[in-house]
Protein backbone atom coordinates (compact mmCIF):
# COMPACT_ATOMS: atom_id res chain seq x y z
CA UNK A 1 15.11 -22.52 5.14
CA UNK A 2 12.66 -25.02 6.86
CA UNK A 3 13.42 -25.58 10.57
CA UNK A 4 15.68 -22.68 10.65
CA UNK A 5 13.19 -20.52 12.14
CA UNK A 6 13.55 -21.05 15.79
CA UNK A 7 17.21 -19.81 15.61
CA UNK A 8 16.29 -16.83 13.95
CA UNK A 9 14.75 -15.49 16.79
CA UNK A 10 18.02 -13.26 18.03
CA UNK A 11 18.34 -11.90 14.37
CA UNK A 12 14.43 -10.41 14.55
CA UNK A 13 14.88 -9.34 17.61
CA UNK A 14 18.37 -7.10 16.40
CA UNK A 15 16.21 -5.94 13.05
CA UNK A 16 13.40 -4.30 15.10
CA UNK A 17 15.73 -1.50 15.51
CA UNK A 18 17.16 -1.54 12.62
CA UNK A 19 18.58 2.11 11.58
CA UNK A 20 17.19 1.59 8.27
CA UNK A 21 13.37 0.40 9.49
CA UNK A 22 13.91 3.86 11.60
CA UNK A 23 14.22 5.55 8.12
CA UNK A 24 10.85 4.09 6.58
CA UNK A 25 9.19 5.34 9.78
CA UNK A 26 10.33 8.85 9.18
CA UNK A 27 9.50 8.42 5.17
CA UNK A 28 5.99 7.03 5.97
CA UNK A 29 5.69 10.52 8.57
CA UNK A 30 6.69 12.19 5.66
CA UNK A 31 3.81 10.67 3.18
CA UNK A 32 1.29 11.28 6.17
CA UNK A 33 2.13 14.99 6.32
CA UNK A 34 1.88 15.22 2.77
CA UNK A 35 -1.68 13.32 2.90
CA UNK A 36 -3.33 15.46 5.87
CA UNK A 37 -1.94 18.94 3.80
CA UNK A 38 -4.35 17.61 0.55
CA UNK A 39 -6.67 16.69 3.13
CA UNK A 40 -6.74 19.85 4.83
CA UNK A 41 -6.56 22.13 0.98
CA UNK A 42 -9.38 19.73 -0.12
CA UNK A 43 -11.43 20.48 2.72
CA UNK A 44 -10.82 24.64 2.81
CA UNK A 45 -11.66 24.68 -1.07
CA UNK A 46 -14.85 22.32 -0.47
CA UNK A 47 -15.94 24.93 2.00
CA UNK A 48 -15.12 27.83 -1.05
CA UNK A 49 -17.92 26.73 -3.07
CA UNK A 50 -18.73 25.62 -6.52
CA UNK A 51 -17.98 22.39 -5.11
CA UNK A 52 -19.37 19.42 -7.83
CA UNK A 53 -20.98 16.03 -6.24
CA UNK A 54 -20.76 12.96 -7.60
CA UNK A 55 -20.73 9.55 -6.13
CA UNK A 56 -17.26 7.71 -5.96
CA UNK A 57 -17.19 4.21 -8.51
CA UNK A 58 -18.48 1.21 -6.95
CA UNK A 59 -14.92 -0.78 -7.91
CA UNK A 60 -13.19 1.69 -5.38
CA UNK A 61 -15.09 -0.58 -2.48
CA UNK A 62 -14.09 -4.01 -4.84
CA UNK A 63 -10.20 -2.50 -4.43
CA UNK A 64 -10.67 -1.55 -0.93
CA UNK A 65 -11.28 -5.33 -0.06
CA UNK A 66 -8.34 -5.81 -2.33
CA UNK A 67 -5.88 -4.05 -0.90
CA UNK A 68 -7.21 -5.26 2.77
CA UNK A 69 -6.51 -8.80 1.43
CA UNK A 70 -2.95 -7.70 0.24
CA UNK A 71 -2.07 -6.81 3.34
CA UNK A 72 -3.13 -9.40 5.46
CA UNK A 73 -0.99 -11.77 2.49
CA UNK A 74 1.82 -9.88 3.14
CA UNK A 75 1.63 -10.34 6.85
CA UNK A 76 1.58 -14.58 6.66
CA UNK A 77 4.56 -14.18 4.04
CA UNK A 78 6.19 -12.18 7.04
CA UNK A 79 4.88 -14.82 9.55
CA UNK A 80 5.70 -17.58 7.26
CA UNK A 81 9.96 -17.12 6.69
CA UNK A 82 10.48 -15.71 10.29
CA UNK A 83 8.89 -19.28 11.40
CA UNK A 84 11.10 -21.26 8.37
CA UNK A 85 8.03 -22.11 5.65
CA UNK A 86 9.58 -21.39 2.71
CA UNK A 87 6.25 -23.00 0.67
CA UNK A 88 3.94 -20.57 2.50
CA UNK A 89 6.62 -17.42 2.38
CA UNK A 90 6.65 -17.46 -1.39
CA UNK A 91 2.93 -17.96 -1.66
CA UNK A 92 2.45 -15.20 0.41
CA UNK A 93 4.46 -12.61 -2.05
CA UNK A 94 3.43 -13.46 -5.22
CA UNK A 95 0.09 -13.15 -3.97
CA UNK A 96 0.38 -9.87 -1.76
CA UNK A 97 1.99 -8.71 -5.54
CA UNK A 98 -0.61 -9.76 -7.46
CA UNK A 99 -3.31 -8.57 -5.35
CA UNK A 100 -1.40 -5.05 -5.37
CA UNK A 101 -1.51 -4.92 -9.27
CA UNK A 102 -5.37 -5.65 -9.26
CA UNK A 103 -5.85 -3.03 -6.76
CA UNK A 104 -3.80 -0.85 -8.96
CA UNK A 105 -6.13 -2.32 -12.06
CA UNK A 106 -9.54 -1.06 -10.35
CA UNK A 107 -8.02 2.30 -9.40
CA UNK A 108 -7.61 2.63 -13.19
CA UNK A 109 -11.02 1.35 -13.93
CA UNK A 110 -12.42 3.66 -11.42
CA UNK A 111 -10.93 6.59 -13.01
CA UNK A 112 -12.03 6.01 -16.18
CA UNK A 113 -15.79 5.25 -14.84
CA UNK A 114 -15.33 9.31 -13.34
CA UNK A 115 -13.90 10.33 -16.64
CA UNK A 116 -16.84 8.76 -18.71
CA UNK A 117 -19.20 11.05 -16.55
CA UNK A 118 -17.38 14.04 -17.55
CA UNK A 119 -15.10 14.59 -14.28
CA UNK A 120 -11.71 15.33 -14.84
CA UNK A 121 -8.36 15.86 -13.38
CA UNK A 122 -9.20 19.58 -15.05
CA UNK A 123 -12.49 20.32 -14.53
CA UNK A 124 -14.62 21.02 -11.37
CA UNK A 125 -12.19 21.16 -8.08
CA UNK A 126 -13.71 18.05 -6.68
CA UNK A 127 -12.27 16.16 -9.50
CA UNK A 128 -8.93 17.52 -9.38
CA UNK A 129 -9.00 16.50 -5.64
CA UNK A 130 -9.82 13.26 -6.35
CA UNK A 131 -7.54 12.20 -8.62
CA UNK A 132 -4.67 14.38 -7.18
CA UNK A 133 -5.22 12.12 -3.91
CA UNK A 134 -6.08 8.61 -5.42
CA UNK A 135 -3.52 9.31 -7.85
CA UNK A 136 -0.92 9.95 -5.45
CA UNK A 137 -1.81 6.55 -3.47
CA UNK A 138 -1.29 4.67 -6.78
CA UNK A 139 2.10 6.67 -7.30
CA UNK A 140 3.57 5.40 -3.69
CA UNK A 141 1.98 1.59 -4.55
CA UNK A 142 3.74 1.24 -8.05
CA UNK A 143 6.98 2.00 -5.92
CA UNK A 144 5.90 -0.50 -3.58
CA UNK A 145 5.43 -2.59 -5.90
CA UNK A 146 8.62 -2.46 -7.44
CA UNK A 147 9.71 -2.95 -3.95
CA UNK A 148 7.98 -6.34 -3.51
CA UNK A 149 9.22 -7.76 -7.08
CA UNK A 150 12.85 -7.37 -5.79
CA UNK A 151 11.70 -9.47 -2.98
CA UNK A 152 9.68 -11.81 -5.05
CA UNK A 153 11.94 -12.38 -7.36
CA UNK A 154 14.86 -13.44 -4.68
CA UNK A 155 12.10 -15.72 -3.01
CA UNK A 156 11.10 -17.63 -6.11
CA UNK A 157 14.20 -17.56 -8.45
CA UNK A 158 17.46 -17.76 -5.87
CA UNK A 159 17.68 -19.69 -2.58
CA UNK A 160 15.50 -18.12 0.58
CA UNK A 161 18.22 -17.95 3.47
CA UNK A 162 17.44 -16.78 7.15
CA UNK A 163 19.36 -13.36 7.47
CA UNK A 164 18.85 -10.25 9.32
CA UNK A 165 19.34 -8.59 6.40
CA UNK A 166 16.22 -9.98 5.36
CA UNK A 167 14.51 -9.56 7.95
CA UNK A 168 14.91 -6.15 7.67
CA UNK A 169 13.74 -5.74 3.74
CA UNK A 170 10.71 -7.95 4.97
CA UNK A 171 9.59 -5.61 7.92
CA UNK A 172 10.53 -2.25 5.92
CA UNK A 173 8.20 -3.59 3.17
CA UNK A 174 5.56 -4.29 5.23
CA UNK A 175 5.50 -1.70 7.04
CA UNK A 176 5.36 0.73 3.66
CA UNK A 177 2.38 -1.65 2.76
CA UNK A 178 0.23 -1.77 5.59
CA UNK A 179 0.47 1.75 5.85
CA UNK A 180 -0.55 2.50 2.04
CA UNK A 181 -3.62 -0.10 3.02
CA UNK A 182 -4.41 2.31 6.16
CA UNK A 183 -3.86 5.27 4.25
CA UNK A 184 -6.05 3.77 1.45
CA UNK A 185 -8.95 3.29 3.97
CA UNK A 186 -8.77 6.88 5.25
CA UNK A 187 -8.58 8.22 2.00
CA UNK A 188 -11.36 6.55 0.35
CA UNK A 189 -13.59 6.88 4.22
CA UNK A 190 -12.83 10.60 3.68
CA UNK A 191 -14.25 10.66 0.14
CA UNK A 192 -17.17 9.14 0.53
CA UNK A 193 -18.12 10.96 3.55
CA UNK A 194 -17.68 14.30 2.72
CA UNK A 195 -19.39 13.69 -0.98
C-alpha cells in the first residue's frame, strides 16, 4: 500500500458520489429527525412541570473529549490510506476503536453515577429523557462500532489494498462517526443547558 497513494486519486474522486455514501447521508437525516423529535418531546414535557434537576456526571465532559479525540483519529486513518501509510492507517483504527469503547465505558459509568442518586430510566421525566437520549447515542455507537471492527480487522489481519471499494467503507464510516461525535456535542450542550 505505500506509494500507491498518488494513483488513487481518480478512485476518491469516483467514491465521493458513491450511491451507497448517498444512502448514509439519508440514514444519518433519518437519526437527526429522530434526535430533534426527543428534543422537541423533552422540551414540551420540561415546560409541563414536575420537571426534577439534577446536574449531569462530571465523566460525561471526560467522554466528550473522548469521543472528540475519536474522531479526529478516525480522520488521520482516513488521511493516512488515501495518501498510502499503511503504519499510520492502522494506528489510526485501532485507536479511533478503542477510544469509541472508552467513550462507551464512561457513558456507562455516568449512568450508574445518576442511578446511585436515585434517577432512573422510571422515575421523574427528566430521567427518562436522559437516558432515552444518551441511551440512544450509545445504541447507534455500538453499531458503529461493529462497523469499525470489520474495518479493523481487514486493516490489521489481511493485506490493506488501494480500492474504491474501500474508499467508500472508509468515508461511509466516517461520516456515521463524525456525525455521532456532533450529535454527541449537541446532545450533551442541550443537557446541560437546559438543567
Amino acid at each position: 500500500m505505500v506509494g500507491q497513494g498518488l494513483k488513487y486519486r481518480d478512485d476518491y474522486r469516483n467514491a465521493t458520489f458513491h450511491p451507497q455514501v448517498f444512502l448514509m447521508w439519508l440514514g444519518l437525516v433519518s437519526i437527526a429527525m429522530l434526535f430533534a423529535g426527543l428534543i422537541s418531546a423533552y422540551i414540551v414535557r420540561q415546560s409541563a412541570g414536575n420537571w426534577l434537576e439534577f446536574p449531569l456526571p462530571h465523566i460525561f465532559i471526560i467522554s466528550t473529549l473522548t469521543i472528540v479525540m475519536s474522531s479526529a483519529t478516525l480522520a488521520w486513518a482516513y488521511r493516512s490510506y488515501l495518501r498510502g501509510w499503511q503504519r499510520s492507517y492502522r494506528q489510526g483504527l485501532l485507536l479511533t476503536f478503542f477510544l469509541g469503547v472508552a467513550f462507551l465505558v464512561m457513558q456507562y459509568y455516568g449512568w450508574s453515577e445518576l442511578y446511585s442518586k436515585g434517577i432512573g430510566i422510571s422515575g421523574n421525566p427528566a430521567g427518562s429523557f436522559l437516558y432515552v437520549l444518551t441511551g440512544l447515542h450509545a445504541l447507534h455507537l455500538i453499531g458503529g462500532l461493529f462497523a469499525l471492527a470489520v474495518i479493523v480487522y481487514q486493516a490489521w489481519w489481511r493485506h490493506v489494498q488501494m480500492s474504491q471499494q474501500q474508499v467508500i467503507r472508509l468515508k461511509i464510516i466516517s461520516y456515521y462517526w463524525h456525525f455521532l461525535m456532533i450529535l454527541w456535542i449537541v446532545l450533551y450542550g442541550f443537557l446541560y443547558f437546559t438543567r
